[in-house]
C-alpha atoms as a PDB file:
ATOM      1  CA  UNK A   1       0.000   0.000   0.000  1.00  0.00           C
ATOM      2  CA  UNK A   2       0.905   3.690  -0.262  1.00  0.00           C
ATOM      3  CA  UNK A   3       0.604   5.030   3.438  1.00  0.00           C
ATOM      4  CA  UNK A   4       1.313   8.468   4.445  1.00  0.00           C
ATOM      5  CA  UNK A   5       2.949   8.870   8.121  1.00  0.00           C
ATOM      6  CA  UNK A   6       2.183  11.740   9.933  1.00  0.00           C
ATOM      7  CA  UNK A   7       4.498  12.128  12.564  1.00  0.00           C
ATOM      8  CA  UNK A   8       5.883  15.375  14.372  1.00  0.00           C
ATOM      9  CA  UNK A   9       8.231  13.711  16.012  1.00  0.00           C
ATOM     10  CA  UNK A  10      11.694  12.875  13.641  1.00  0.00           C
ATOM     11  CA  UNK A  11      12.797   9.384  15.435  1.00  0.00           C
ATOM     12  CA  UNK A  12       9.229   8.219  15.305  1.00  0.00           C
ATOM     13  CA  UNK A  13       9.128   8.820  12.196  1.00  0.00           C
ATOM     14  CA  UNK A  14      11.815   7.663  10.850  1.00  0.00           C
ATOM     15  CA  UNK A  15      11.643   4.274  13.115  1.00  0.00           C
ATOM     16  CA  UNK A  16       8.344   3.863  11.827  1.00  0.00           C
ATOM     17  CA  UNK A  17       8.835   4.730   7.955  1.00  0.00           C
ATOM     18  CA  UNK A  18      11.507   1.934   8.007  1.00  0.00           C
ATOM     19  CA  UNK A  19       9.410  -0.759   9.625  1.00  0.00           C
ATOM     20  CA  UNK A  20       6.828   0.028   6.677  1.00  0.00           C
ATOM     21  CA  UNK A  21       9.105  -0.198   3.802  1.00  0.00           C
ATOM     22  CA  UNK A  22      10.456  -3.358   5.340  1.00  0.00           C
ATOM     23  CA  UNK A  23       7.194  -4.544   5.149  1.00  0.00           C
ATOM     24  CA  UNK A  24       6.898  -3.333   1.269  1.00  0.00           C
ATOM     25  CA  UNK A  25       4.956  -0.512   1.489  1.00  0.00           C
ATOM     26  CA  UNK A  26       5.649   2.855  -0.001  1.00  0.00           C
ATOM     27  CA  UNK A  27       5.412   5.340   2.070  1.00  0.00           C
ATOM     28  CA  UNK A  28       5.284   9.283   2.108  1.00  0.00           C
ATOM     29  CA  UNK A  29       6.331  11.190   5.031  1.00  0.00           C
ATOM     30  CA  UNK A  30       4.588  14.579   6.930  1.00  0.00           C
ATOM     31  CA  UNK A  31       6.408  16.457   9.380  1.00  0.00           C
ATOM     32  CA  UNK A  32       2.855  17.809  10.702  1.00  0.00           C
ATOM     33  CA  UNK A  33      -1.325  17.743  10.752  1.00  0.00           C
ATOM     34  CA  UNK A  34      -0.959  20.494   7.983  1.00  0.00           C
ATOM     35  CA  UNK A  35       1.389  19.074   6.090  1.00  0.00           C
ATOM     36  CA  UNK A  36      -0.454  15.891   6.429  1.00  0.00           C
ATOM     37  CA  UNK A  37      -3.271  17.453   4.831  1.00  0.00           C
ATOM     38  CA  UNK A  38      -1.923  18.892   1.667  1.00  0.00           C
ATOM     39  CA  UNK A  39      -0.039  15.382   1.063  1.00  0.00           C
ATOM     40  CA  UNK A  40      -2.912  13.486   1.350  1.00  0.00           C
ATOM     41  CA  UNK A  41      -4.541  15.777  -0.775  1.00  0.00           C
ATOM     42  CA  UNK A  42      -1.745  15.772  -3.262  1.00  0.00           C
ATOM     43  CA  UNK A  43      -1.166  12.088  -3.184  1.00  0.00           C
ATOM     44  CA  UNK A  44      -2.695   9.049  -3.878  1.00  0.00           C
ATOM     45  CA  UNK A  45      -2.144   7.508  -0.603  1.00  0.00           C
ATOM     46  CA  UNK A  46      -4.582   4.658   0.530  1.00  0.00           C
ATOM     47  CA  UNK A  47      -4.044   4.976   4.234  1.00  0.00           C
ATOM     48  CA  UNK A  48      -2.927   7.146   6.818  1.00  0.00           C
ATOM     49  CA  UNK A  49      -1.043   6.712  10.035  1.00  0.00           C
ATOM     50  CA  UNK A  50      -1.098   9.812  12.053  1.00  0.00           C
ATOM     51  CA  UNK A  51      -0.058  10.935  15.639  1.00  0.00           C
ATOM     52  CA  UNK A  52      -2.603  12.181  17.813  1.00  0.00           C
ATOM     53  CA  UNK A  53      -0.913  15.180  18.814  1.00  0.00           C
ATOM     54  CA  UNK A  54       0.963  16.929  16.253  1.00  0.00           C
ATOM     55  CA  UNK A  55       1.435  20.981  15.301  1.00  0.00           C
ATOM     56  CA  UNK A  56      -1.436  22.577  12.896  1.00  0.00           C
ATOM     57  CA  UNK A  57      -4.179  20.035  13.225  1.00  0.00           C
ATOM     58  CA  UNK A  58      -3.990  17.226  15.633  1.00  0.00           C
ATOM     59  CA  UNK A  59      -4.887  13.190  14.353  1.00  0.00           C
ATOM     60  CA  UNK A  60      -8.478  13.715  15.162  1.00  0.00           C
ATOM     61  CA  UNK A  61      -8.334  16.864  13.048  1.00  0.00           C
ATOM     62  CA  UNK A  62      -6.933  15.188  10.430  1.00  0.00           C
ATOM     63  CA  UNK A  63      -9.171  12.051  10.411  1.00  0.00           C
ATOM     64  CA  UNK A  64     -12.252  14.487  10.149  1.00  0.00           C
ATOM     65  CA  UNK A  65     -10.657  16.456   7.642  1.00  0.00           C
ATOM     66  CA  UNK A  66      -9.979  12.820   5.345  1.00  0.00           C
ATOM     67  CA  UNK A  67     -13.928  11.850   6.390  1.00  0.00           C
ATOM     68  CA  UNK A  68     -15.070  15.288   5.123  1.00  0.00           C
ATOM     69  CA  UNK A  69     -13.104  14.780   1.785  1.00  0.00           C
ATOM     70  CA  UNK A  70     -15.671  13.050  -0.612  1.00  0.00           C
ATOM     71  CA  UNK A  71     -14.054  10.727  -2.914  1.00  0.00           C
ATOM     72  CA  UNK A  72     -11.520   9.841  -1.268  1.00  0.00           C
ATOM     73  CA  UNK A  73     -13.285   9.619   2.796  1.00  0.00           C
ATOM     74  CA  UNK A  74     -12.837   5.600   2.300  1.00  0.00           C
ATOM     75  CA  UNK A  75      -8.781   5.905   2.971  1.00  0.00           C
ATOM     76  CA  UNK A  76      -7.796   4.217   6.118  1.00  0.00           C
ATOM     77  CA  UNK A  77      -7.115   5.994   9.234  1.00  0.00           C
ATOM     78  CA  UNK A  78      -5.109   4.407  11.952  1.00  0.00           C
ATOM     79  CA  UNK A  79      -4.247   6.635  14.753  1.00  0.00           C
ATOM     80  CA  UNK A  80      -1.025   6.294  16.698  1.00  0.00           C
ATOM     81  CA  UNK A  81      -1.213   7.460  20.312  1.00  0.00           C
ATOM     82  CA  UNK A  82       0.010   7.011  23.483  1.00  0.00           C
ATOM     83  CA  UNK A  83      -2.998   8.337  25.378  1.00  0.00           C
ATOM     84  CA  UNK A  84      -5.600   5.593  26.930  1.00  0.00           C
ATOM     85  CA  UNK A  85      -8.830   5.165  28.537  1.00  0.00           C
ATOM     86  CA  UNK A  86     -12.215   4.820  26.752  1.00  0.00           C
ATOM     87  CA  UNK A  87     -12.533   8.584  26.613  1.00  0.00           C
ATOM     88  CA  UNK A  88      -9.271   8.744  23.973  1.00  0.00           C
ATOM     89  CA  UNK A  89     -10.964   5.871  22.066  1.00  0.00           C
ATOM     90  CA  UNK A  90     -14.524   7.300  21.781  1.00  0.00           C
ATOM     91  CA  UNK A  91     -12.833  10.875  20.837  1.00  0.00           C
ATOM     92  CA  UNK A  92     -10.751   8.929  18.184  1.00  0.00           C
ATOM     93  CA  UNK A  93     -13.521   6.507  16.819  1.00  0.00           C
ATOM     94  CA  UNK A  94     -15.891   9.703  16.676  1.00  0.00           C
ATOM     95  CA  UNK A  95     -13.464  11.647  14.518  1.00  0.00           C
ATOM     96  CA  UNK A  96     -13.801   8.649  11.685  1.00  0.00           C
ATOM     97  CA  UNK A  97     -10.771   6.473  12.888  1.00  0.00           C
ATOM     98  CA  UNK A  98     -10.508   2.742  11.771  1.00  0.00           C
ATOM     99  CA  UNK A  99      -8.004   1.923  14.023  1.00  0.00           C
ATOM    100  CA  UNK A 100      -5.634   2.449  16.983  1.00  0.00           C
ATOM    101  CA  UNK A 101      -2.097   1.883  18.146  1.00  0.00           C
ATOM    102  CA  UNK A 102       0.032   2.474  20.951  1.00  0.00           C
ATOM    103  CA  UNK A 103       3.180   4.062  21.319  1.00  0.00           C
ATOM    104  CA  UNK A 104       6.160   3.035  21.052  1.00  0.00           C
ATOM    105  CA  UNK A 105       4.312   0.721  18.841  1.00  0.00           C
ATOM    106  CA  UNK A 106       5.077  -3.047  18.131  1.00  0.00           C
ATOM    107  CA  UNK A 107       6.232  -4.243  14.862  1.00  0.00           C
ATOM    108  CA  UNK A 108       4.166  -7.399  14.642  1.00  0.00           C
ATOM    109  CA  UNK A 109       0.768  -5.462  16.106  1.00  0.00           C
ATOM    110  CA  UNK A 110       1.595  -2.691  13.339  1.00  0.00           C
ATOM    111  CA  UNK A 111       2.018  -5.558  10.752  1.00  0.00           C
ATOM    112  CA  UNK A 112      -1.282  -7.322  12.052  1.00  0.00           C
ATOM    113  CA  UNK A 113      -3.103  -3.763  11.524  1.00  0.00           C
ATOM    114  CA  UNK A 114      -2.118  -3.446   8.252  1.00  0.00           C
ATOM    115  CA  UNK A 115      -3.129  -6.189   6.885  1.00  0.00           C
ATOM    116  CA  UNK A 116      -6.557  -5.807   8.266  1.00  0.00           C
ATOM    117  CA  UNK A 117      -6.410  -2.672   6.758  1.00  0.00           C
ATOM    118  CA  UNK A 118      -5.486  -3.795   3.224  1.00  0.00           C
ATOM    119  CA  UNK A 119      -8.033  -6.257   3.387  1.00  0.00           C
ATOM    120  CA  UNK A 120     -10.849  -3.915   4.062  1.00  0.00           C
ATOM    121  CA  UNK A 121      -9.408  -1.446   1.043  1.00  0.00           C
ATOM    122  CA  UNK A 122      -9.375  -4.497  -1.243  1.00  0.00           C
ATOM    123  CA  UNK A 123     -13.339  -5.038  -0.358  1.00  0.00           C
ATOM    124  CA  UNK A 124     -13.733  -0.840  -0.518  1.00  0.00           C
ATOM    125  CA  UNK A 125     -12.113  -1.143  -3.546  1.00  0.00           C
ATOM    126  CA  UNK A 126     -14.521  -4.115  -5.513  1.00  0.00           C
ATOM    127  CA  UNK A 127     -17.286  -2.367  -4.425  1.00  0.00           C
ATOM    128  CA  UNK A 128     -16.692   1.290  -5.758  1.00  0.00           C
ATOM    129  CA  UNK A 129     -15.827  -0.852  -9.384  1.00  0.00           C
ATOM    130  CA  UNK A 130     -18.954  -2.688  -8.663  1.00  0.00           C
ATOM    131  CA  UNK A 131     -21.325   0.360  -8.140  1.00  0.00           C
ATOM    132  CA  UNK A 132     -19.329   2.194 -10.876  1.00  0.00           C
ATOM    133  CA  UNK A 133     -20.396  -0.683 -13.327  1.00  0.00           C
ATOM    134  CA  UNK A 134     -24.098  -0.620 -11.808  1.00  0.00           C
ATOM    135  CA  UNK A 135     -24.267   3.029 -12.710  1.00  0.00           C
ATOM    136  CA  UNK A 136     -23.061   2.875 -15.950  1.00  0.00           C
ATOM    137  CA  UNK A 137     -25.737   0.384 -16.667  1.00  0.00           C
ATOM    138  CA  UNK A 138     -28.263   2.469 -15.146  1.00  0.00           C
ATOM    139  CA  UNK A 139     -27.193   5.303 -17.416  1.00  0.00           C
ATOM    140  CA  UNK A 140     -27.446   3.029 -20.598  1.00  0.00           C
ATOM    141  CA  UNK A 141     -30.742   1.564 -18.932  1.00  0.00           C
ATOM    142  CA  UNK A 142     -32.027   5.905 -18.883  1.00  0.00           C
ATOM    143  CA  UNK A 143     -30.435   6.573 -22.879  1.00  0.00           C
ATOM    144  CA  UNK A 144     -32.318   3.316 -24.198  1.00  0.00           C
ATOM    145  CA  UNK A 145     -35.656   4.586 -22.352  1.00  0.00           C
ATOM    146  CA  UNK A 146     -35.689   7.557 -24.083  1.00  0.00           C
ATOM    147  CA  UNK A 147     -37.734   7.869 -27.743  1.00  0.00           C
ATOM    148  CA  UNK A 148     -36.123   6.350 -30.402  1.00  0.00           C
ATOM    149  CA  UNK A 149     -36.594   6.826 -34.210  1.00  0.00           C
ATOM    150  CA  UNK A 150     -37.600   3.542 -35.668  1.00  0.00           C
ATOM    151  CA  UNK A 151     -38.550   2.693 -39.279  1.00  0.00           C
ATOM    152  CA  UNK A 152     -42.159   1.609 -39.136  1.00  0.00           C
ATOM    153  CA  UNK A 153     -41.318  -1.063 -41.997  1.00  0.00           C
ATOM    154  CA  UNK A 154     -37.701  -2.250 -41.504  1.00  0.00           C
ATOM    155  CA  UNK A 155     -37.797  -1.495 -37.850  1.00  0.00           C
ATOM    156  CA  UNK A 156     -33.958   0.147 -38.194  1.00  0.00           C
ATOM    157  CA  UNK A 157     -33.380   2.197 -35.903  1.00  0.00           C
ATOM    158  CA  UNK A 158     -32.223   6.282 -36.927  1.00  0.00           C
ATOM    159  CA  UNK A 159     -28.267   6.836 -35.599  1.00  0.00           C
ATOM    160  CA  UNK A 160     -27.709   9.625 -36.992  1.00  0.00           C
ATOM    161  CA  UNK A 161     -28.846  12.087 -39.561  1.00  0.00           C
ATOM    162  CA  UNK A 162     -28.619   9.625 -42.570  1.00  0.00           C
ATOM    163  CA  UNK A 163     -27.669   6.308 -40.455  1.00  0.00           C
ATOM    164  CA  UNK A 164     -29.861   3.539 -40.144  1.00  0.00           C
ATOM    165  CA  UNK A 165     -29.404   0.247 -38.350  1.00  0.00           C
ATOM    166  CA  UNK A 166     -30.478  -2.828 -37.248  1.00  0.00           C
ATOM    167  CA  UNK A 167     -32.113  -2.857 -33.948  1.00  0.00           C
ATOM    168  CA  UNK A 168     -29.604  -5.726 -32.696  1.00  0.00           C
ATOM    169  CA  UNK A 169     -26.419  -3.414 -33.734  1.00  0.00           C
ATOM    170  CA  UNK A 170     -28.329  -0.336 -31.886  1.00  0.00           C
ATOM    171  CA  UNK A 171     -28.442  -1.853 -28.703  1.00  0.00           C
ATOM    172  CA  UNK A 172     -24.821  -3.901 -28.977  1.00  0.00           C
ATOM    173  CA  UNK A 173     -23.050  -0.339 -29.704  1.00  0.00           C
ATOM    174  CA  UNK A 174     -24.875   1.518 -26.925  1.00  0.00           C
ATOM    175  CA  UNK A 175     -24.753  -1.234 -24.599  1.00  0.00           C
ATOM    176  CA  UNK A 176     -22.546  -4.212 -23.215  1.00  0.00           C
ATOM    177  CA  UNK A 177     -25.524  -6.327 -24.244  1.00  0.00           C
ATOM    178  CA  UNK A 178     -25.716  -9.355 -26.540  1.00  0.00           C
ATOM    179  CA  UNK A 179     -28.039 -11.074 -28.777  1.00  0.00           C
ATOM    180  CA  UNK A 180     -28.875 -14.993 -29.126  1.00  0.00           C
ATOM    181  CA  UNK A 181     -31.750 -15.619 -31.272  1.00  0.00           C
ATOM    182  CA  UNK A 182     -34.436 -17.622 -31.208  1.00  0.00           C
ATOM    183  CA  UNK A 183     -37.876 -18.193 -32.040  1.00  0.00           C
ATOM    184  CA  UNK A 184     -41.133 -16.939 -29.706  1.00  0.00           C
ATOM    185  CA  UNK A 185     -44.320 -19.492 -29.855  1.00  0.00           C
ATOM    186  CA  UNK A 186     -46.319 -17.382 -31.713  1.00  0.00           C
ATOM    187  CA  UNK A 187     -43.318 -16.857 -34.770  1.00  0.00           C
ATOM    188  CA  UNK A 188     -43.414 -20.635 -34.824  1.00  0.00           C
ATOM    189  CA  UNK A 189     -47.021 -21.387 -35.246  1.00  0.00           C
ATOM    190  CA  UNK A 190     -47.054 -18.638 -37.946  1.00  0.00           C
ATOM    191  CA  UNK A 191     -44.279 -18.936 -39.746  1.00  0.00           C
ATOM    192  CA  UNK A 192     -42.107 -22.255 -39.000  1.00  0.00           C
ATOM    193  CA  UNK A 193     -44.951 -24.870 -38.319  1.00  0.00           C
ATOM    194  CA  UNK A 194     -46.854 -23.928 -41.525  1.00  0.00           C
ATOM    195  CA  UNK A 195     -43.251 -24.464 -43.583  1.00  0.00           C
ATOM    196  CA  UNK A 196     -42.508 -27.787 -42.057  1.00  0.00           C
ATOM    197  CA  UNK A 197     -45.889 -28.835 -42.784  1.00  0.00           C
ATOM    198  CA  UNK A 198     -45.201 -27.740 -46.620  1.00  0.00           C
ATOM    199  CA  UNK A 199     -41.684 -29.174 -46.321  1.00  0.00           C
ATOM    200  CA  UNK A 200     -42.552 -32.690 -45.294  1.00  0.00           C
ATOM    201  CA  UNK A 201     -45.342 -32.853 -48.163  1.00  0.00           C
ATOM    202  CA  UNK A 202     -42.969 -31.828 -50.407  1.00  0.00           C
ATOM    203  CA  UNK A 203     -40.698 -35.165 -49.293  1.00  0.00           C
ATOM    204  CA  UNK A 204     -42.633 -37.689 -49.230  1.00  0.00           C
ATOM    205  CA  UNK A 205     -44.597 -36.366 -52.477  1.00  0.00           C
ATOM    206  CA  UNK A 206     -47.984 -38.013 -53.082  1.00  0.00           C
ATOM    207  CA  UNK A 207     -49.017 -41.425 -51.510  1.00  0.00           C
ATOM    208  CA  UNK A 208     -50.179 -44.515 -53.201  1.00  0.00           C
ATOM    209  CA  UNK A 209     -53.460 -44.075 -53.178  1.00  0.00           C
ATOM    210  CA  UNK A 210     -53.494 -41.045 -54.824  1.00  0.00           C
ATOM    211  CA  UNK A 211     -55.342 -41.114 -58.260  1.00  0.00           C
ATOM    212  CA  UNK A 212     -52.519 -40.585 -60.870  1.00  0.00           C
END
């Protein structure tokens, strides 16, 4: 993942920036809440590790800020804090945090985090293609509803000012839709069955008993 680190603190920082890369993550560094902000505004970072107390705008600051940011609210937040008690947690949790961890924080419970959080992006991430693709039916679903010049004879369909085409071509260009064609019962009572019928007599030609 790309995280962004937002640590006032230079050891921390740096001590923490090294454990991620070890773990294969790329990682962009903010000295600051404010400078927090305009990187994660700037880059394309899919989660955010933040101190709780830093100059400009604390970690809770931050975490509302990244909530209140539209596209982009689903990053994931994990807030890095030495303060405890329910109080700290309820603060944090309110402000649109996923996650917390203590300082000095452990290298395995850091790892642990992170790949809860990587899972949950992977799931964030299937479902924003999956409503993206349910909208962009919905939106050929709305263009398809609307009135369409049709040939009363041919039944082609007007594409333009001197374009005509088929009704199957229509739909395939302005949709992701596909035709397999068969035959309704009515077609077949009307048109098949009666040529089978003719067919057959036409085979066996006439019988026996027929006067010649």
């Amino acid at each position: 993942m790309k995280i962004l680190v937002a640590e006032d603190e230079p050891v921390s920082r740096m001590t923490l920036v090294a454990q991620l890369k070890r773990l294969g993550h790329e990682t962009v560094e903010a000295k600051d809440g404010l400078s927090a902000w305009d990187a994660f505004a700037r880059e394309s970072v899919e989660c955010v590790i933040t101190d709780w107390m830093m100059p400009g705008l604390s970690g809770p600051e931050l975490c509302r800020k990244i909530r209140a940011g539209g596209d982009r609210a689903w990053a994931y937040v994990l807030l890095l804090t030495s303060r405890e008690g329910k109080e700290s947690f309820i603060e944090g949790m309110d402000a649109g945090a996923d996650e917390f961890m203590s300082k000095p924080f452990d290298p395995q419970v850091l790892r642990a985090r992170l790949h809860v959080a990587h899972r949950l992006l992977s799931l964030e991430s299937a479902l924003r293609l999956r409503v993206a693709s349910l909208q962009k039916a919905l939106d050929e679903v709305e263009q398809l509803r609307g009135i369409l010049p049709i040939c009363m004879y041919c039944k082609k369909i007007q594409d333009g000012p001197d374009a005509w085409q088929a009704i199957e071509g229509y739909v395939s260009d302005h949709t992701e839709a596909s035709f397999s064609h068969g035959v309704c019962p009515s077609c077949y009572e009307d048109v098949l069955a009666p040529g089978l019928v003719e067919l057959r007599g036409q085979r066996t030609g006439p019988s026996s008993d027929d006067p010649a």
